[in-house]
PDB file of N, CA and C in Angstrom:
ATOM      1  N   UNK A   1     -21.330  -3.456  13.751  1.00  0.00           N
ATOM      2  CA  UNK A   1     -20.088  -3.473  14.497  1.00  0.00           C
ATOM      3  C   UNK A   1     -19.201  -2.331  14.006  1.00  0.00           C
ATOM      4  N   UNK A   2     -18.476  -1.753  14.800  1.00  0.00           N
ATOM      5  CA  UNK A   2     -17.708  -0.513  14.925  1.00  0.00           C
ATOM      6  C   UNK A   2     -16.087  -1.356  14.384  1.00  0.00           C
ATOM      7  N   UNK A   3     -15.794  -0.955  13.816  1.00  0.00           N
ATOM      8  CA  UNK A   3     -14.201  -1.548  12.798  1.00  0.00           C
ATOM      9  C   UNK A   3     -13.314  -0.429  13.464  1.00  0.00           C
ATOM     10  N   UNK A   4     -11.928  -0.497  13.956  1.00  0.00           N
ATOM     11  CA  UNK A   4     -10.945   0.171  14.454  1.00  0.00           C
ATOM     12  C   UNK A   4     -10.024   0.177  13.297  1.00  0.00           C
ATOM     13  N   UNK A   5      -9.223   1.178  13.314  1.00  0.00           N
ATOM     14  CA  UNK A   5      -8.631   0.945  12.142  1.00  0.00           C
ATOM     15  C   UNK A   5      -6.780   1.062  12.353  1.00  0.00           C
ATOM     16  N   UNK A   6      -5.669  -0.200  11.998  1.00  0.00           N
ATOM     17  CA  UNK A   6      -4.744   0.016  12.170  1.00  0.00           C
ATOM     18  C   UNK A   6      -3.929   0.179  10.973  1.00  0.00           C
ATOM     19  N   UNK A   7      -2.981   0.693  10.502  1.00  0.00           N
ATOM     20  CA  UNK A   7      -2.544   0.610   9.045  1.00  0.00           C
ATOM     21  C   UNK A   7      -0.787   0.544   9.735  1.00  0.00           C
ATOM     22  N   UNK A   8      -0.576  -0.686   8.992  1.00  0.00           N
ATOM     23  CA  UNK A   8       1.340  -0.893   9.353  1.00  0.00           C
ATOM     24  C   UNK A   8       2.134   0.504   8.474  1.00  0.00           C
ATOM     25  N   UNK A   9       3.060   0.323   9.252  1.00  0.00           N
ATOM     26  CA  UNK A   9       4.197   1.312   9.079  1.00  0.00           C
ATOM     27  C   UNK A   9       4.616   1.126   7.643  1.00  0.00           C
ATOM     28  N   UNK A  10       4.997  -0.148   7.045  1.00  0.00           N
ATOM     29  CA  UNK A  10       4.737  -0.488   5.881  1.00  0.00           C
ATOM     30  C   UNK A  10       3.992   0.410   4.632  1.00  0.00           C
ATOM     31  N   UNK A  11       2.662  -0.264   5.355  1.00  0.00           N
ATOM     32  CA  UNK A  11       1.354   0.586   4.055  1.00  0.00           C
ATOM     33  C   UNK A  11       1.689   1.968   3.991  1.00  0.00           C
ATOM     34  N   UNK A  12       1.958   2.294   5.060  1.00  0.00           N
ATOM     35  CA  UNK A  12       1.929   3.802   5.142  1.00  0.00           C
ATOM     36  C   UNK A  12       3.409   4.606   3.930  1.00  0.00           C
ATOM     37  N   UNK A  13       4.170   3.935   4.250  1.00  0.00           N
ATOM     38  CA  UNK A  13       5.284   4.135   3.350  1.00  0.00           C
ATOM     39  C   UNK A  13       5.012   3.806   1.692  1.00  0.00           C
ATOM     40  N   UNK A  14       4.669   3.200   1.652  1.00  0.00           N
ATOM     41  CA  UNK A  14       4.082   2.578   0.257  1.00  0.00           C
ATOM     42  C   UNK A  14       3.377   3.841  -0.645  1.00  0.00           C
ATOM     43  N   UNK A  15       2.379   4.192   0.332  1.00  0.00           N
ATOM     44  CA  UNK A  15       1.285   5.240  -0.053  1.00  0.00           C
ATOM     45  C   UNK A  15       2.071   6.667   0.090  1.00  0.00           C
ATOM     46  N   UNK A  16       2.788   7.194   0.931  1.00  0.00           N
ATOM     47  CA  UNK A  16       3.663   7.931   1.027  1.00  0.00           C
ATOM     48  C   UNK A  16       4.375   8.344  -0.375  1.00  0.00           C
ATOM     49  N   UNK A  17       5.220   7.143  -0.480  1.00  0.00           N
ATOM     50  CA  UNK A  17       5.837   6.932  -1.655  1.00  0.00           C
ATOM     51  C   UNK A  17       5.542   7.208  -3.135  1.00  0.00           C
ATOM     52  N   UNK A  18       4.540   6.775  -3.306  1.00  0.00           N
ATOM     53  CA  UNK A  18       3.510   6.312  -4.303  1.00  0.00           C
ATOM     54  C   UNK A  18       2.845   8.262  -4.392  1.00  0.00           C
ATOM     55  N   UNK A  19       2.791   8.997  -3.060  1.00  0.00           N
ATOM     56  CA  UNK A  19       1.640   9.550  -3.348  1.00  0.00           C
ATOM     57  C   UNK A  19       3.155  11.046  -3.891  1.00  0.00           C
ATOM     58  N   UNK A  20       3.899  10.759  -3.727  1.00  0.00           N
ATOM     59  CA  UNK A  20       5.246  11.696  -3.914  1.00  0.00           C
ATOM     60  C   UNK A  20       5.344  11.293  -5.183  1.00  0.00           C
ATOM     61  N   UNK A  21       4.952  10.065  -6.250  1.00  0.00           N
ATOM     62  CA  UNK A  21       5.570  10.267  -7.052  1.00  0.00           C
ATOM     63  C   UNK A  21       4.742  11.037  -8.031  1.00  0.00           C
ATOM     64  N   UNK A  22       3.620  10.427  -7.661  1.00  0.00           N
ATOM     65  CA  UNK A  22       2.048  11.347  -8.416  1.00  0.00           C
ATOM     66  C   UNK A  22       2.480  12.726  -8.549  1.00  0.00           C
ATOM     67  N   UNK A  23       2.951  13.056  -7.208  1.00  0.00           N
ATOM     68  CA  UNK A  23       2.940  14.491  -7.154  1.00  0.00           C
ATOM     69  C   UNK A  23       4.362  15.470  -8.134  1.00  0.00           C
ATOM     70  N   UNK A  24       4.934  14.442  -8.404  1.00  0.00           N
ATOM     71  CA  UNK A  24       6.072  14.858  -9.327  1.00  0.00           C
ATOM     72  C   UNK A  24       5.637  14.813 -10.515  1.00  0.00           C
ATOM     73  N   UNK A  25       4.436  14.237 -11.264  1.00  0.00           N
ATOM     74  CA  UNK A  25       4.264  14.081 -12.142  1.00  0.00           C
ATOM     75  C   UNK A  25       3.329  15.019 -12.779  1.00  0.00           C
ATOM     76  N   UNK A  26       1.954  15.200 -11.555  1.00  0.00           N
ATOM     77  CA  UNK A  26       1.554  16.978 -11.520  1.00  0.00           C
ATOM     78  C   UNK A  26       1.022  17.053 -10.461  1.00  0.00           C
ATOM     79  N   UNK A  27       1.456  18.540 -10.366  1.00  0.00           N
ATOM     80  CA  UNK A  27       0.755  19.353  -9.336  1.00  0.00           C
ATOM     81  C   UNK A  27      -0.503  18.940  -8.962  1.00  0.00           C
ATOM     82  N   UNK A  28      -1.042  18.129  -7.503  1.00  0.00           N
ATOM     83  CA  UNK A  28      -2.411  17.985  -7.213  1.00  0.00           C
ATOM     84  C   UNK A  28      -2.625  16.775  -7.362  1.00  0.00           C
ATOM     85  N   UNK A  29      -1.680  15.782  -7.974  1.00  0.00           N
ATOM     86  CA  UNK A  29      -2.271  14.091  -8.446  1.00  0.00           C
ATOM     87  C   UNK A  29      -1.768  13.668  -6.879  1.00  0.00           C
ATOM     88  N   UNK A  30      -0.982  14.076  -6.171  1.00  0.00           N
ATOM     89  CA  UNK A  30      -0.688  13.121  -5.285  1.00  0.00           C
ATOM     90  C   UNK A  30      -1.513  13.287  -4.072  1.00  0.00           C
ATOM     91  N   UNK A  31      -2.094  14.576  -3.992  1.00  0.00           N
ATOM     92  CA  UNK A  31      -3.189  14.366  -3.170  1.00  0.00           C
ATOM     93  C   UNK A  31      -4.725  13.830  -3.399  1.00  0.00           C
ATOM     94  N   UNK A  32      -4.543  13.827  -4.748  1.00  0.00           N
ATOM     95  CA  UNK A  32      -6.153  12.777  -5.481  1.00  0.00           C
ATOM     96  C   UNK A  32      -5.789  11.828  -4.933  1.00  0.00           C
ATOM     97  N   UNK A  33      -4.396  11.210  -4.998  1.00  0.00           N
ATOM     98  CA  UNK A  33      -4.408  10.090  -4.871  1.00  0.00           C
ATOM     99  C   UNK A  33      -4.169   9.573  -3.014  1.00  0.00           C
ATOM    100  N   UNK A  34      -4.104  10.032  -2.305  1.00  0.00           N
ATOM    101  CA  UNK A  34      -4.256  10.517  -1.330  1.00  0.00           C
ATOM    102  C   UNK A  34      -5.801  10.183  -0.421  1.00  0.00           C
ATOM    103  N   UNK A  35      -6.423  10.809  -1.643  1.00  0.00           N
ATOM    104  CA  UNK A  35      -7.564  11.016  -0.866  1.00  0.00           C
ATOM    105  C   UNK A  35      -8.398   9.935  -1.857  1.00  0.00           C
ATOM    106  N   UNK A  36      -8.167   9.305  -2.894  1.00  0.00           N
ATOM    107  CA  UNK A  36      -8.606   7.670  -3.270  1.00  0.00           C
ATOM    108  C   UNK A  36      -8.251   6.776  -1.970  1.00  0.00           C
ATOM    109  N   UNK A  37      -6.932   6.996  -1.872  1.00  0.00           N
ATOM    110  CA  UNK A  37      -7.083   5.892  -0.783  1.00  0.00           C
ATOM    111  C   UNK A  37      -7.941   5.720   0.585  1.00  0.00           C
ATOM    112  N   UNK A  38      -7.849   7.582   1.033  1.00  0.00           N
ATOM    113  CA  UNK A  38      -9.068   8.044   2.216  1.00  0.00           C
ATOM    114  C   UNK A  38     -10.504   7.628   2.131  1.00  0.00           C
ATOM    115  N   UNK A  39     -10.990   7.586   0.705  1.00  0.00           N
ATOM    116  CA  UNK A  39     -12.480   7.156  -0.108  1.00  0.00           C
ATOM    117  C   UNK A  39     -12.452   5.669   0.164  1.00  0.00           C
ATOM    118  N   UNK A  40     -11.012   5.005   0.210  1.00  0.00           N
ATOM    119  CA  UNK A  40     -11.311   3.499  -0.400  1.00  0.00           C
ATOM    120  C   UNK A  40     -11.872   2.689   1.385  1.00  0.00           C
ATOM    121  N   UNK A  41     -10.775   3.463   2.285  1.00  0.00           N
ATOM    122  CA  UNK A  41     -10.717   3.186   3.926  1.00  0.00           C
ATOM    123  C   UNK A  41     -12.631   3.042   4.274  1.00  0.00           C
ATOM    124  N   UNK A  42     -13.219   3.972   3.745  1.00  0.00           N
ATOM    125  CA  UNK A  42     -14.104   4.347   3.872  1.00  0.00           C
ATOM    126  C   UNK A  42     -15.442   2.914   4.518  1.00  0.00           C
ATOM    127  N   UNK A  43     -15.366   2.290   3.139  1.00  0.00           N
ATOM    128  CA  UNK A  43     -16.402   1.033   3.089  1.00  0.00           C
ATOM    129  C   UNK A  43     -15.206   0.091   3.529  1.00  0.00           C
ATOM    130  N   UNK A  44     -14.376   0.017   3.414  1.00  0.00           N
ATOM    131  CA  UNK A  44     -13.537  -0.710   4.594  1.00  0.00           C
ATOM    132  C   UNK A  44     -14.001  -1.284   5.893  1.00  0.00           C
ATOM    133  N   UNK A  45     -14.143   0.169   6.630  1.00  0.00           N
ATOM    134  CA  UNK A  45     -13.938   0.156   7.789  1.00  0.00           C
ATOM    135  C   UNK A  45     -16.184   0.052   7.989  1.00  0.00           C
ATOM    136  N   UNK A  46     -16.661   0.423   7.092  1.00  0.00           N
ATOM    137  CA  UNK A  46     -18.253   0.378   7.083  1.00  0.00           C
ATOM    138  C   UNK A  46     -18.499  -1.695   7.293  1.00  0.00           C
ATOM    139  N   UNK A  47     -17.987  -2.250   6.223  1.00  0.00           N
ATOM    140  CA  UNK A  47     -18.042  -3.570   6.330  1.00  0.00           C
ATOM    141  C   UNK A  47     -16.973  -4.175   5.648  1.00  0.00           C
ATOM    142  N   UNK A  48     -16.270  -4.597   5.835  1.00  0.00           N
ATOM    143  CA  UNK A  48     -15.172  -5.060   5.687  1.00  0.00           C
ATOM    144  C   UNK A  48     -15.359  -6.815   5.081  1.00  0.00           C
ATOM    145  N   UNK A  49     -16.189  -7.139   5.228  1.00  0.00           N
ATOM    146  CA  UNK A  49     -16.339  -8.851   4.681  1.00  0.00           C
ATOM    147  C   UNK A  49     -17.387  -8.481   3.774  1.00  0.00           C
ATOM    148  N   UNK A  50     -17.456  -7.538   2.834  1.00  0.00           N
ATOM    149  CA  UNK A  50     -17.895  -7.607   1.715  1.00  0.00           C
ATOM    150  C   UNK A  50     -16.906  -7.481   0.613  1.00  0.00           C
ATOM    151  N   UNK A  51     -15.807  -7.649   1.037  1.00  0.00           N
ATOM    152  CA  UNK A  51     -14.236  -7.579  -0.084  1.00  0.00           C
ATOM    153  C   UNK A  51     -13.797  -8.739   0.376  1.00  0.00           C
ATOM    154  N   UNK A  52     -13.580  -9.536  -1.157  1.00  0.00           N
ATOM    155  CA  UNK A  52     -12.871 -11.208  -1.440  1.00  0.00           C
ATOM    156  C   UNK A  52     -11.946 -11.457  -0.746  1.00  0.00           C
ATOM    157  N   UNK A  53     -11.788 -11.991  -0.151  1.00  0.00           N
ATOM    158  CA  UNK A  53     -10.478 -12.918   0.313  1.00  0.00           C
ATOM    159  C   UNK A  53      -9.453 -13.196  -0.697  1.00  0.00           C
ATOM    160  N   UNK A  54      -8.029 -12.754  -0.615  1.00  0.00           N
ATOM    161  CA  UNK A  54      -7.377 -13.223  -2.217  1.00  0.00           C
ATOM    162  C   UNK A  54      -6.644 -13.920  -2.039  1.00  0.00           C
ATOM    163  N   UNK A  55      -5.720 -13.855  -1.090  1.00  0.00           N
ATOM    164  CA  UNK A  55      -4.679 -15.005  -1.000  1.00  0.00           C
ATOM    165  C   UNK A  55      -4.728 -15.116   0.474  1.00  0.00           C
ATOM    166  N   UNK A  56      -4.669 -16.472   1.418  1.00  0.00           N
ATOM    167  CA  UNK A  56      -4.745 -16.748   2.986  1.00  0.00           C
ATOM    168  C   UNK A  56      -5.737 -15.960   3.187  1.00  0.00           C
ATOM    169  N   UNK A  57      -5.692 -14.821   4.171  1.00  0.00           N
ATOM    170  CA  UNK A  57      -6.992 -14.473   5.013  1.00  0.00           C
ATOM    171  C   UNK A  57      -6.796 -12.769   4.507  1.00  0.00           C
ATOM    172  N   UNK A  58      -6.172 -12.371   3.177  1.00  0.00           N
ATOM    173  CA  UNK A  58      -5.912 -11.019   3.106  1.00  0.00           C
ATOM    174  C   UNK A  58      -7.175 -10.770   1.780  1.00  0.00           C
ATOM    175  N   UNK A  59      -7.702  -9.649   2.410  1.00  0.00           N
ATOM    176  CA  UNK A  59      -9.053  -8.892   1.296  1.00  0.00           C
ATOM    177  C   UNK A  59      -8.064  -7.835   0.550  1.00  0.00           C
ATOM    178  N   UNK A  60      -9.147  -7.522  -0.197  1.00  0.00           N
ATOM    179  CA  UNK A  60      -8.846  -6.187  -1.168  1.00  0.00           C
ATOM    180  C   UNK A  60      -9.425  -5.437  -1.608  1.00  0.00           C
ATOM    181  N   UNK A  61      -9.243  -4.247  -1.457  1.00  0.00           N
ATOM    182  CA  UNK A  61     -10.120  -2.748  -1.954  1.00  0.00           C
ATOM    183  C   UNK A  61      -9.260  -2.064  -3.431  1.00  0.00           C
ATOM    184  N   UNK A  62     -10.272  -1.725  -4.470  1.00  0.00           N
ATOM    185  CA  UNK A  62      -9.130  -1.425  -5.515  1.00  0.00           C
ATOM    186  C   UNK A  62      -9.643   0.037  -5.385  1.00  0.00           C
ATOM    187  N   UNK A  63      -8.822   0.785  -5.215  1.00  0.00           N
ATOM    188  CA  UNK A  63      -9.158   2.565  -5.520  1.00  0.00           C
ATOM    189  C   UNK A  63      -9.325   2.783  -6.453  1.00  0.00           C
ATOM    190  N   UNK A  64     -10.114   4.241  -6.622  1.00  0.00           N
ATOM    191  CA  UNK A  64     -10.690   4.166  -7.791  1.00  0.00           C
ATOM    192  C   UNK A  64      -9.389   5.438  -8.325  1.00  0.00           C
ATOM    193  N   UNK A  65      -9.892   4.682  -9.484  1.00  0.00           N
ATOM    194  CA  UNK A  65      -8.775   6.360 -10.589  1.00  0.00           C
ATOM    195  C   UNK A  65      -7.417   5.626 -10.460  1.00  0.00           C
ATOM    196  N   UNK A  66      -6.698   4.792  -9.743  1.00  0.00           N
ATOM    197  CA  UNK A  66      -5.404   4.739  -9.597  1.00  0.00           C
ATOM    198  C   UNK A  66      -5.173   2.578  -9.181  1.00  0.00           C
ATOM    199  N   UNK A  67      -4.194   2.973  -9.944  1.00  0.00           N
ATOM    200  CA  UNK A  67      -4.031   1.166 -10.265  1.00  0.00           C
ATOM    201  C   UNK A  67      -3.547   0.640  -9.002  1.00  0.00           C
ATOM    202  N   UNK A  68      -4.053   0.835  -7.667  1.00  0.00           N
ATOM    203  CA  UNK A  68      -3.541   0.227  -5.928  1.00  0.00           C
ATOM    204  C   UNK A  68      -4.875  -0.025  -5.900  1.00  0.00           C
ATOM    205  N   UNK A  69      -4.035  -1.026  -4.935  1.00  0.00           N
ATOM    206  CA  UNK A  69      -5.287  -2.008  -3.995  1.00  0.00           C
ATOM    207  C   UNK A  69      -5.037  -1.837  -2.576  1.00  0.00           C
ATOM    208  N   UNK A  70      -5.704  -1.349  -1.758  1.00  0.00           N
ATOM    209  CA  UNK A  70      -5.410  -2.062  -0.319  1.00  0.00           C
ATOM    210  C   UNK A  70      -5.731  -3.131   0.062  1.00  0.00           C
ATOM    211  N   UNK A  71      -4.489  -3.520   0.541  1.00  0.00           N
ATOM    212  CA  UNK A  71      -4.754  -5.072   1.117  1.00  0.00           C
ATOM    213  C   UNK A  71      -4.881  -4.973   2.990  1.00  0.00           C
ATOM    214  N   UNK A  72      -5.586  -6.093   3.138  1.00  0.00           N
ATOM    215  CA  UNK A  72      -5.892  -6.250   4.817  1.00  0.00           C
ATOM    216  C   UNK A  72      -6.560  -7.483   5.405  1.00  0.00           C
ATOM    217  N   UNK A  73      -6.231  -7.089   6.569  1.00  0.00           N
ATOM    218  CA  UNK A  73      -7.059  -8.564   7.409  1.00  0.00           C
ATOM    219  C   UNK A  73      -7.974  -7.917   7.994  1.00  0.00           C
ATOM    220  N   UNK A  74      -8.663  -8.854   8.735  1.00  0.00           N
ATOM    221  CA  UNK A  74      -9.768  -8.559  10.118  1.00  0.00           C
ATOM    222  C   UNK A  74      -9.639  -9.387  11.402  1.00  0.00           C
ATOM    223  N   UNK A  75      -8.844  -8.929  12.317  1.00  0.00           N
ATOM    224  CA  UNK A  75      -8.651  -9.421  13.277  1.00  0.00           C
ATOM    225  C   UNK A  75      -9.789  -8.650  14.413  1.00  0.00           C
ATOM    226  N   UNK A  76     -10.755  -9.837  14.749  1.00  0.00           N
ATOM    227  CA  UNK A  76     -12.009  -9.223  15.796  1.00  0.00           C
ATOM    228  C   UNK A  76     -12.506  -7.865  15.002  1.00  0.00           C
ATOM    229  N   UNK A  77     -11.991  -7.001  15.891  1.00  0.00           N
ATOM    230  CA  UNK A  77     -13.046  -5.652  15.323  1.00  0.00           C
ATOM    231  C   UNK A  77     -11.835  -4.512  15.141  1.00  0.00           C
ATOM    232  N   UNK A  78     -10.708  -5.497  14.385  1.00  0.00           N
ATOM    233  CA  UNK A  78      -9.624  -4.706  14.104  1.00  0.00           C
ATOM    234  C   UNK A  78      -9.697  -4.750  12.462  1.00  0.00           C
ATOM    235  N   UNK A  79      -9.460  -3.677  11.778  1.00  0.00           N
ATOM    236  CA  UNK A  79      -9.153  -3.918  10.401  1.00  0.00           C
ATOM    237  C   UNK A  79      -7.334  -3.778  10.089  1.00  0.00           C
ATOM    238  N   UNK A  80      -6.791  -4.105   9.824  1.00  0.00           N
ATOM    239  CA  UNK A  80      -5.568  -4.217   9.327  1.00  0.00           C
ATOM    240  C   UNK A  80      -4.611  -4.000   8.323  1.00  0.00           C
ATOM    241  N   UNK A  81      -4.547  -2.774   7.688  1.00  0.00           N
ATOM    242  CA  UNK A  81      -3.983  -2.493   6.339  1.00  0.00           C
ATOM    243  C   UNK A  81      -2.494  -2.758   6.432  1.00  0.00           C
ATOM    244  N   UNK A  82      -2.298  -4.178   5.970  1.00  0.00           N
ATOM    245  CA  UNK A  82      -0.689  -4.420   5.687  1.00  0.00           C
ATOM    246  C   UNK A  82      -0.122  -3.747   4.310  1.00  0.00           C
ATOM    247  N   UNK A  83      -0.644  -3.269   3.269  1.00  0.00           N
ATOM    248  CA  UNK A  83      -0.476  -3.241   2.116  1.00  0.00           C
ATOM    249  C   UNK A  83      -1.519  -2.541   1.116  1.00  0.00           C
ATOM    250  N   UNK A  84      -0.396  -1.054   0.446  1.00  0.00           N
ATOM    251  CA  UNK A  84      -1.208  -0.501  -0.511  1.00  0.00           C
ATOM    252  C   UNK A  84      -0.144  -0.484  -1.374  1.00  0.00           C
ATOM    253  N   UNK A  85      -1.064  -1.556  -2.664  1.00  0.00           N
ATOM    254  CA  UNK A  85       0.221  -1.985  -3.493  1.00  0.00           C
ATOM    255  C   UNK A  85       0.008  -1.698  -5.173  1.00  0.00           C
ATOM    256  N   UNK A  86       0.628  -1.275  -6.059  1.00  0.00           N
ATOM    257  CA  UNK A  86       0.177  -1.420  -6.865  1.00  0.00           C
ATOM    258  C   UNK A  86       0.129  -2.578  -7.768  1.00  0.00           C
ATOM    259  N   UNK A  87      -0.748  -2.426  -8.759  1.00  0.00           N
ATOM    260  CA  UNK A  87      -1.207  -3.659  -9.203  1.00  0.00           C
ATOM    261  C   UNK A  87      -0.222  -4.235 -10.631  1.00  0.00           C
ATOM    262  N   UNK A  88       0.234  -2.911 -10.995  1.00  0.00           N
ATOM    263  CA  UNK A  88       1.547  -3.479 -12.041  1.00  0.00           C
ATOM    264  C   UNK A  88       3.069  -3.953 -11.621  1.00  0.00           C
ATOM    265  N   UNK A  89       3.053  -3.629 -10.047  1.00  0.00           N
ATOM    266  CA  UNK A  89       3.903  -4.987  -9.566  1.00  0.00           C
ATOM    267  C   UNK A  89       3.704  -5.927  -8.796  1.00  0.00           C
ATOM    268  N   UNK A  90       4.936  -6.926  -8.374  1.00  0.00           N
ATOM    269  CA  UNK A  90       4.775  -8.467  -8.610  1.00  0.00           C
ATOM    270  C   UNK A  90       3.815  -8.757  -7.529  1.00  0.00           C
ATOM    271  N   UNK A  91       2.753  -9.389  -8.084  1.00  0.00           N
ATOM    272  CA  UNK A  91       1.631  -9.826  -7.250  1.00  0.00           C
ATOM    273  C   UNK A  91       1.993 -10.197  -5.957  1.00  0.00           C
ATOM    274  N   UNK A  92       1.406  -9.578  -4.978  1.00  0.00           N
ATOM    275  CA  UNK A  92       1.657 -10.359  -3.587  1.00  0.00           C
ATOM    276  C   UNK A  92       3.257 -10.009  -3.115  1.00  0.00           C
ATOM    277  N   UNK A  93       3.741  -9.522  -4.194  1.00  0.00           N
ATOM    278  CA  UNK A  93       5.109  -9.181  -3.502  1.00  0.00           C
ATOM    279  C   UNK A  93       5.289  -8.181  -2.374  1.00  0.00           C
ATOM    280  N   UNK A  94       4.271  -7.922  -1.637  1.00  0.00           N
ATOM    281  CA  UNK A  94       4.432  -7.568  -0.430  1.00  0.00           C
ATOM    282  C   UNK A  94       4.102  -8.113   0.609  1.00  0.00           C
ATOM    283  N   UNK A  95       4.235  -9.197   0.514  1.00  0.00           N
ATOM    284  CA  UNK A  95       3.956 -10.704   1.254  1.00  0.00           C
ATOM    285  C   UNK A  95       5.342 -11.028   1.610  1.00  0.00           C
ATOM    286  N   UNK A  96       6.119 -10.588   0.720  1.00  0.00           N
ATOM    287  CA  UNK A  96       7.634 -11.128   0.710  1.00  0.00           C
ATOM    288  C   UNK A  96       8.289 -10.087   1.486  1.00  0.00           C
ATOM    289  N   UNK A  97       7.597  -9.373   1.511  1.00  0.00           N
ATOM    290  CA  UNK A  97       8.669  -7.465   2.380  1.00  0.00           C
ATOM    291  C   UNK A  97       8.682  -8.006   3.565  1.00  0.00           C
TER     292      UNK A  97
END
């Protein structure tokens, strides 16, 4: 099955965010990190119910090199990225956004 891929306005800001601060820190980290998350979409969108269920009906992908997870659903042959969060803050607290 062919996976479509939607990512909320949300995630997108998150990663945005996240990938600006890398980049303040050095030259070139924020597009590694960038393109971890592009790597992580990857087997995502390949099979998507081979990543745990963690809390209700939301999975998780952990990137590699960098302490975020994407979080998501699967609605039909939709994948759903509500959330790229990192993992040293409050769990699930983007459940609460």
């Amino acid at each position: 099955m062919n996976f479509r891929l939607v990512v909320q306005p949300r995630a997108s800001q998150e990663a945005e965010e996240a990938a600006i601060w890398y980049e303040k820190q050095r030259t070139g980290l924020g597009k590694e990190f960038v393109d971890s998350i592009d790597d992580g979409i990857i087997p995502i969108l390949s099979n998507p119910y081979q990543f745990a269920v963690t809390k209700k009906n939301f999975r998780r992908k952990v990137i590699r090199r960098f302490p975020f997870g994407i979080f998501f659903i699967i609605e039909n042959d939709i994948v759903i990225i509500i959330a790229i969060w990192h993992f040293k803050r409050k769990p699930f607290g983007w459940l609460r956004k």
